[in-house]
PDB file of N, CA and C in Angstrom:
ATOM      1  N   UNK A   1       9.323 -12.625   4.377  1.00  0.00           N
ATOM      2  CA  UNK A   1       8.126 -12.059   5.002  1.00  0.00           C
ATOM      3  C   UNK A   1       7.246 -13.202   5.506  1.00  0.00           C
ATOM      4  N   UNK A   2       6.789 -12.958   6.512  1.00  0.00           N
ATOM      5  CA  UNK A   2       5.979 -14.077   7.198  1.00  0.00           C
ATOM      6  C   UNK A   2       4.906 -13.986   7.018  1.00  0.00           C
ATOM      7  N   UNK A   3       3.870 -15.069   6.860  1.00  0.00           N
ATOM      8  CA  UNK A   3       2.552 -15.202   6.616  1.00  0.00           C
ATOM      9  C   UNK A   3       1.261 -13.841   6.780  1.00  0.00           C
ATOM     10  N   UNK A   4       1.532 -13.678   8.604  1.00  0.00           N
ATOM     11  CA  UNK A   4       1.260 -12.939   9.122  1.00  0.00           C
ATOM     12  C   UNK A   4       1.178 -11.496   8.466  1.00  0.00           C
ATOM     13  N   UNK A   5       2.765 -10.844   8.393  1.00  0.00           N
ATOM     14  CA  UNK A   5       2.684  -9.866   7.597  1.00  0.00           C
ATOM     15  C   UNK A   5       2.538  -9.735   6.596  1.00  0.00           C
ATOM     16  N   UNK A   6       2.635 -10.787   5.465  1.00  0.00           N
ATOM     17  CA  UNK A   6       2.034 -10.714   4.120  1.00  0.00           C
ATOM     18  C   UNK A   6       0.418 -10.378   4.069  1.00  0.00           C
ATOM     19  N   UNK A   7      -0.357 -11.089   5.459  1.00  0.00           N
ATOM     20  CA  UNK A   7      -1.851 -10.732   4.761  1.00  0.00           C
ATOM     21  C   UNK A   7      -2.007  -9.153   5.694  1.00  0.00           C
ATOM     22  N   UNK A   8      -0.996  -8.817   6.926  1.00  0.00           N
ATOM     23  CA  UNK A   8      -1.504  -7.385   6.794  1.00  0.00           C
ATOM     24  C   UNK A   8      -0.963  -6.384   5.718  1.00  0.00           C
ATOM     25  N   UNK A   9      -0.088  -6.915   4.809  1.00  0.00           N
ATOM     26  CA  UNK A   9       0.018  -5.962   3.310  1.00  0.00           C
ATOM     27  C   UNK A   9      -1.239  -5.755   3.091  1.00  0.00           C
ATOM     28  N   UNK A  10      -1.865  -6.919   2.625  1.00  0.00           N
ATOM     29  CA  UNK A  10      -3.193  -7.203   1.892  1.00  0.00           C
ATOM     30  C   UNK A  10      -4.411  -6.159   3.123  1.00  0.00           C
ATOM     31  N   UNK A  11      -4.205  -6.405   4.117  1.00  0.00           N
ATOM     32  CA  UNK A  11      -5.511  -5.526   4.779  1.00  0.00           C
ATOM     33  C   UNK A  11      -4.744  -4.078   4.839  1.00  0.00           C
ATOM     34  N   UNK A  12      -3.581  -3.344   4.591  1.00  0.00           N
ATOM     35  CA  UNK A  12      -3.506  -2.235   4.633  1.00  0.00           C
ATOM     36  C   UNK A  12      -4.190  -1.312   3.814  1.00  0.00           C
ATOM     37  N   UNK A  13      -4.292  -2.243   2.485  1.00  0.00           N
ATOM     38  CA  UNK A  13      -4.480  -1.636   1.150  1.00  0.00           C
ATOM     39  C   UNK A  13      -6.176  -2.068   0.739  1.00  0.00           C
ATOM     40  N   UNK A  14      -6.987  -1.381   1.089  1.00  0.00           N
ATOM     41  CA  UNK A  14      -8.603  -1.772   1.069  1.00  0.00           C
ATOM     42  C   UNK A  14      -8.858  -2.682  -0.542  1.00  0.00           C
ATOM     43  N   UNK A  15      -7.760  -1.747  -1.594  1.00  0.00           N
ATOM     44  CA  UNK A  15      -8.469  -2.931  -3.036  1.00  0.00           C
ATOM     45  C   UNK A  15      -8.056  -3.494  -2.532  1.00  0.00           C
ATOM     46  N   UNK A  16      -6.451  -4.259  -2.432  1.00  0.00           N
ATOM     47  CA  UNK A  16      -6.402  -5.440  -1.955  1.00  0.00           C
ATOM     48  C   UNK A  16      -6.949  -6.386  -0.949  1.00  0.00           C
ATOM     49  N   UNK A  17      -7.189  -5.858  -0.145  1.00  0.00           N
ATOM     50  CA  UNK A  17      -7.787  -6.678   1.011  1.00  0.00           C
ATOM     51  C   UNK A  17      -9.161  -6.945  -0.070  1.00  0.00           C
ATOM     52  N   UNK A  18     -10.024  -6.213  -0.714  1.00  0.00           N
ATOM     53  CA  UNK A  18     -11.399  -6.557  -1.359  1.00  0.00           C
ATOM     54  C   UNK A  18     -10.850  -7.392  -1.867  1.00  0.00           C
ATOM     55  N   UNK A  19     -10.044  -7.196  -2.981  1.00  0.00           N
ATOM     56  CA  UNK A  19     -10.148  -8.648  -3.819  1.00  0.00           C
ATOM     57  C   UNK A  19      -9.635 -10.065  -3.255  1.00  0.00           C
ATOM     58  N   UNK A  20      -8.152  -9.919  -2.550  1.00  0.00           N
ATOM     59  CA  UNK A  20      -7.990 -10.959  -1.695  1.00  0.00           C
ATOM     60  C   UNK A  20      -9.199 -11.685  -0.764  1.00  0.00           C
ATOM     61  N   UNK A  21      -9.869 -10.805  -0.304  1.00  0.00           N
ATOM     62  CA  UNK A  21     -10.792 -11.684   0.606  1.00  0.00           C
ATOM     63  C   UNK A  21     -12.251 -12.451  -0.027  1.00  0.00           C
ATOM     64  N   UNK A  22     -12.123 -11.654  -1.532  1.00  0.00           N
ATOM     65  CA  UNK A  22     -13.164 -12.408  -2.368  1.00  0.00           C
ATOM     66  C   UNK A  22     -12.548 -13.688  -3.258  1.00  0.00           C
ATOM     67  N   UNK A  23     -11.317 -13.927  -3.066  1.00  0.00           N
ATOM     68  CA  UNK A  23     -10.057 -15.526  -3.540  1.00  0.00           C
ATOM     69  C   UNK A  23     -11.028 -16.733  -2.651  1.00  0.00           C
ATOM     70  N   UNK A  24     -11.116 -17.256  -3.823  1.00  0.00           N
ATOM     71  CA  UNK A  24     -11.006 -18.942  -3.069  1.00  0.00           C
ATOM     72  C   UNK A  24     -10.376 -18.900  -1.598  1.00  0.00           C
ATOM     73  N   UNK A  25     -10.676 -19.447  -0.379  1.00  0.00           N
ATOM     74  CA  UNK A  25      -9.545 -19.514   0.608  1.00  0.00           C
ATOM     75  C   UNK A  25      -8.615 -20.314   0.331  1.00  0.00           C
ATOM     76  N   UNK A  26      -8.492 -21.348  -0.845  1.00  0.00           N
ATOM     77  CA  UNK A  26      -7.811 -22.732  -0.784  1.00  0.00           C
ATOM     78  C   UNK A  26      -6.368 -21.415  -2.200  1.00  0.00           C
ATOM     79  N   UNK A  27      -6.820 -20.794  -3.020  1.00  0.00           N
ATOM     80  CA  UNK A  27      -6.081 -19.621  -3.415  1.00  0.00           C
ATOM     81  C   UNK A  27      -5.888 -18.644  -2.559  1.00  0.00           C
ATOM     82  N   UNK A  28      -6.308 -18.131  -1.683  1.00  0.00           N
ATOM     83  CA  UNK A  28      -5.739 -17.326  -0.913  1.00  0.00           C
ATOM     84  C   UNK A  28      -4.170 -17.935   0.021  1.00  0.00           C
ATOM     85  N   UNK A  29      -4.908 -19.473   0.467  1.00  0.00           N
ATOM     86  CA  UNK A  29      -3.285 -20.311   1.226  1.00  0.00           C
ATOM     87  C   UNK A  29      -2.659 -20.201  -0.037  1.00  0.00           C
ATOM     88  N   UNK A  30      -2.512 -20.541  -0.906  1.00  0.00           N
ATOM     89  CA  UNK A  30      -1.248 -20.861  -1.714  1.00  0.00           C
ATOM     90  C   UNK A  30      -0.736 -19.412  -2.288  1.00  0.00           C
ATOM     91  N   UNK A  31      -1.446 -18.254  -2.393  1.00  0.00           N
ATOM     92  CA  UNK A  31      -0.796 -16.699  -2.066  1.00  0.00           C
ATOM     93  C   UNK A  31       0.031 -16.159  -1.149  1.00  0.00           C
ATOM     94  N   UNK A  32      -0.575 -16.957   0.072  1.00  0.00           N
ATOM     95  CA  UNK A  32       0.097 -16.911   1.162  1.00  0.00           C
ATOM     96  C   UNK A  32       1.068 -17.739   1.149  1.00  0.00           C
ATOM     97  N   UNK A  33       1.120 -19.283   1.051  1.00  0.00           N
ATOM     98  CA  UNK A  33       2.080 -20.200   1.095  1.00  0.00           C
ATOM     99  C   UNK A  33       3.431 -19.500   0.126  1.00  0.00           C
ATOM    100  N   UNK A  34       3.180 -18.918  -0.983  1.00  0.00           N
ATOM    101  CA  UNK A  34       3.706 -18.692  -1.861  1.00  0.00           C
ATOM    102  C   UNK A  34       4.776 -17.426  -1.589  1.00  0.00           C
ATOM    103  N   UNK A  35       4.905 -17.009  -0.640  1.00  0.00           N
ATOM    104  CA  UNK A  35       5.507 -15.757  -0.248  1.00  0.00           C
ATOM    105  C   UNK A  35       6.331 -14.572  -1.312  1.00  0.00           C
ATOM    106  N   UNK A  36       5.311 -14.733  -2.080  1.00  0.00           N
ATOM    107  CA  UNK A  36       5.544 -13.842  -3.195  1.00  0.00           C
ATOM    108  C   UNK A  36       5.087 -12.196  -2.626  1.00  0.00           C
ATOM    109  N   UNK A  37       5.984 -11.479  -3.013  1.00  0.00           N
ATOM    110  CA  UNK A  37       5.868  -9.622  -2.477  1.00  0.00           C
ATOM    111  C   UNK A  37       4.678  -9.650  -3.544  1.00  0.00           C
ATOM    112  N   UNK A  38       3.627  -9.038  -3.131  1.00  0.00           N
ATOM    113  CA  UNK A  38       2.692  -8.298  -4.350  1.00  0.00           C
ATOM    114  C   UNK A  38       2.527  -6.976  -3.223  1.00  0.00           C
ATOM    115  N   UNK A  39       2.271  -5.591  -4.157  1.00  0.00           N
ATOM    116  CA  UNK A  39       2.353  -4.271  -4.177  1.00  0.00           C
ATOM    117  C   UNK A  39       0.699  -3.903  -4.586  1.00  0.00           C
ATOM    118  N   UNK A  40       0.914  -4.351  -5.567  1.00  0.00           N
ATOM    119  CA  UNK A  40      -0.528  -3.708  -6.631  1.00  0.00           C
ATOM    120  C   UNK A  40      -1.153  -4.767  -6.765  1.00  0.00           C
ATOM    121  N   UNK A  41      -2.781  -4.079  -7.119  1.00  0.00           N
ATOM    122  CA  UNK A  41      -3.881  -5.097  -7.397  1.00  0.00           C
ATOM    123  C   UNK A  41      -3.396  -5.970  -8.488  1.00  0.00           C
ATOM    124  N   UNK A  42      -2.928  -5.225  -9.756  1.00  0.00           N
ATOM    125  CA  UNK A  42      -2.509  -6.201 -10.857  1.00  0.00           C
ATOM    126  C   UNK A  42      -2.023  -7.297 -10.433  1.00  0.00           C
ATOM    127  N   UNK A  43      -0.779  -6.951  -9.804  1.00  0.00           N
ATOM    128  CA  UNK A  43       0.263  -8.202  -9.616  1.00  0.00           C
ATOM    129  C   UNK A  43      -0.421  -9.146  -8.536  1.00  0.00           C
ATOM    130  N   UNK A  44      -1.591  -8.715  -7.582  1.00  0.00           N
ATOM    131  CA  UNK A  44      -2.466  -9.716  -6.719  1.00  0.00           C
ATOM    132  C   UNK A  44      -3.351 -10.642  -8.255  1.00  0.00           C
ATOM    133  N   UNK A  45      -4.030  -9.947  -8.624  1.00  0.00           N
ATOM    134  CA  UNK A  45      -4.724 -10.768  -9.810  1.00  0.00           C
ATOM    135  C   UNK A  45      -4.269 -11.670 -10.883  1.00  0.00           C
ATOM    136  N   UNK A  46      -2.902 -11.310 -11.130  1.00  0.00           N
ATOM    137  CA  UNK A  46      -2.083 -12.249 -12.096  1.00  0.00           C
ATOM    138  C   UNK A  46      -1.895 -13.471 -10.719  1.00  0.00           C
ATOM    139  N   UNK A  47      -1.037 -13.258  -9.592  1.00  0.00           N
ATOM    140  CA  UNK A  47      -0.878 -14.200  -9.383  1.00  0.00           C
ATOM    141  C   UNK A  47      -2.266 -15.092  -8.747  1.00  0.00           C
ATOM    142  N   UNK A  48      -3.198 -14.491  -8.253  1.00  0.00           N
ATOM    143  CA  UNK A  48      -4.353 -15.132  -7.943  1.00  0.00           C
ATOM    144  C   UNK A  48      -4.521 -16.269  -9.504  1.00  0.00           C
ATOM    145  N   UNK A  49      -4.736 -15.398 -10.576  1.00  0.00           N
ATOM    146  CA  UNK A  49      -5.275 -15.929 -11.942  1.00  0.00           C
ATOM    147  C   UNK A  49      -4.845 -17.147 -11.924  1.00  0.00           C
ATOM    148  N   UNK A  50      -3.047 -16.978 -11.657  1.00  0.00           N
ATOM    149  CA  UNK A  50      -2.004 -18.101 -12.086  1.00  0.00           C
ATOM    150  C   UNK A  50      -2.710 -19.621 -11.127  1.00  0.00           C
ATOM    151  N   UNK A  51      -2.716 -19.291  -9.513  1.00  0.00           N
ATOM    152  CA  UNK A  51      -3.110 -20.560  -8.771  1.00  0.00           C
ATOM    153  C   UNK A  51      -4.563 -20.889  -9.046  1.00  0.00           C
ATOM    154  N   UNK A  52      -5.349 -20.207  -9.891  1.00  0.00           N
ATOM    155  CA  UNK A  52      -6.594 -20.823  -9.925  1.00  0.00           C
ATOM    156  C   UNK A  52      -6.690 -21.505 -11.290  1.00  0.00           C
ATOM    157  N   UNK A  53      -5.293 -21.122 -12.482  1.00  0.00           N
ATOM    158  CA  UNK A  53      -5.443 -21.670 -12.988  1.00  0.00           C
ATOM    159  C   UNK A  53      -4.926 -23.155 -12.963  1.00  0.00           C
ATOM    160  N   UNK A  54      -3.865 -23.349 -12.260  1.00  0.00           N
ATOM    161  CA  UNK A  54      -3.121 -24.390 -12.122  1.00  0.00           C
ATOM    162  C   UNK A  54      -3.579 -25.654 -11.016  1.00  0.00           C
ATOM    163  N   UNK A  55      -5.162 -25.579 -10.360  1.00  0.00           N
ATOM    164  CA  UNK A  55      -5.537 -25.699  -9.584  1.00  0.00           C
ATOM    165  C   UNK A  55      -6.422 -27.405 -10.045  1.00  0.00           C
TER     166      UNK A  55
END
């Protein structure tokens, strides 16, 4: 999945797009860089959690 369409996942889905667009931008690139499928808010917040913790 390409960049592109990974963040219109994120704007299809209004929680997601809220919480994604309230990420660090420097965590939001590495969500993105990261081309990990997320579905659900959970699985956006674990992996958000994960790059801010490792940051």
């Amino acid at each position: 999945m390409e960049q592109d369409e990974l963040k219109t996942a994120y704007e299809s889905d209004p929680n997601l797009r809220d919480y994604f667009d309230s990420l660090p931008t420097d965590v939001q690139g590495k969500i993105l860089a990261s081309k990990v499928e997320i579905s659900t808010l959970g699985e956006l917040m674990k992996v958000a959690e994960h790059f801010q913790a490792t940051m």
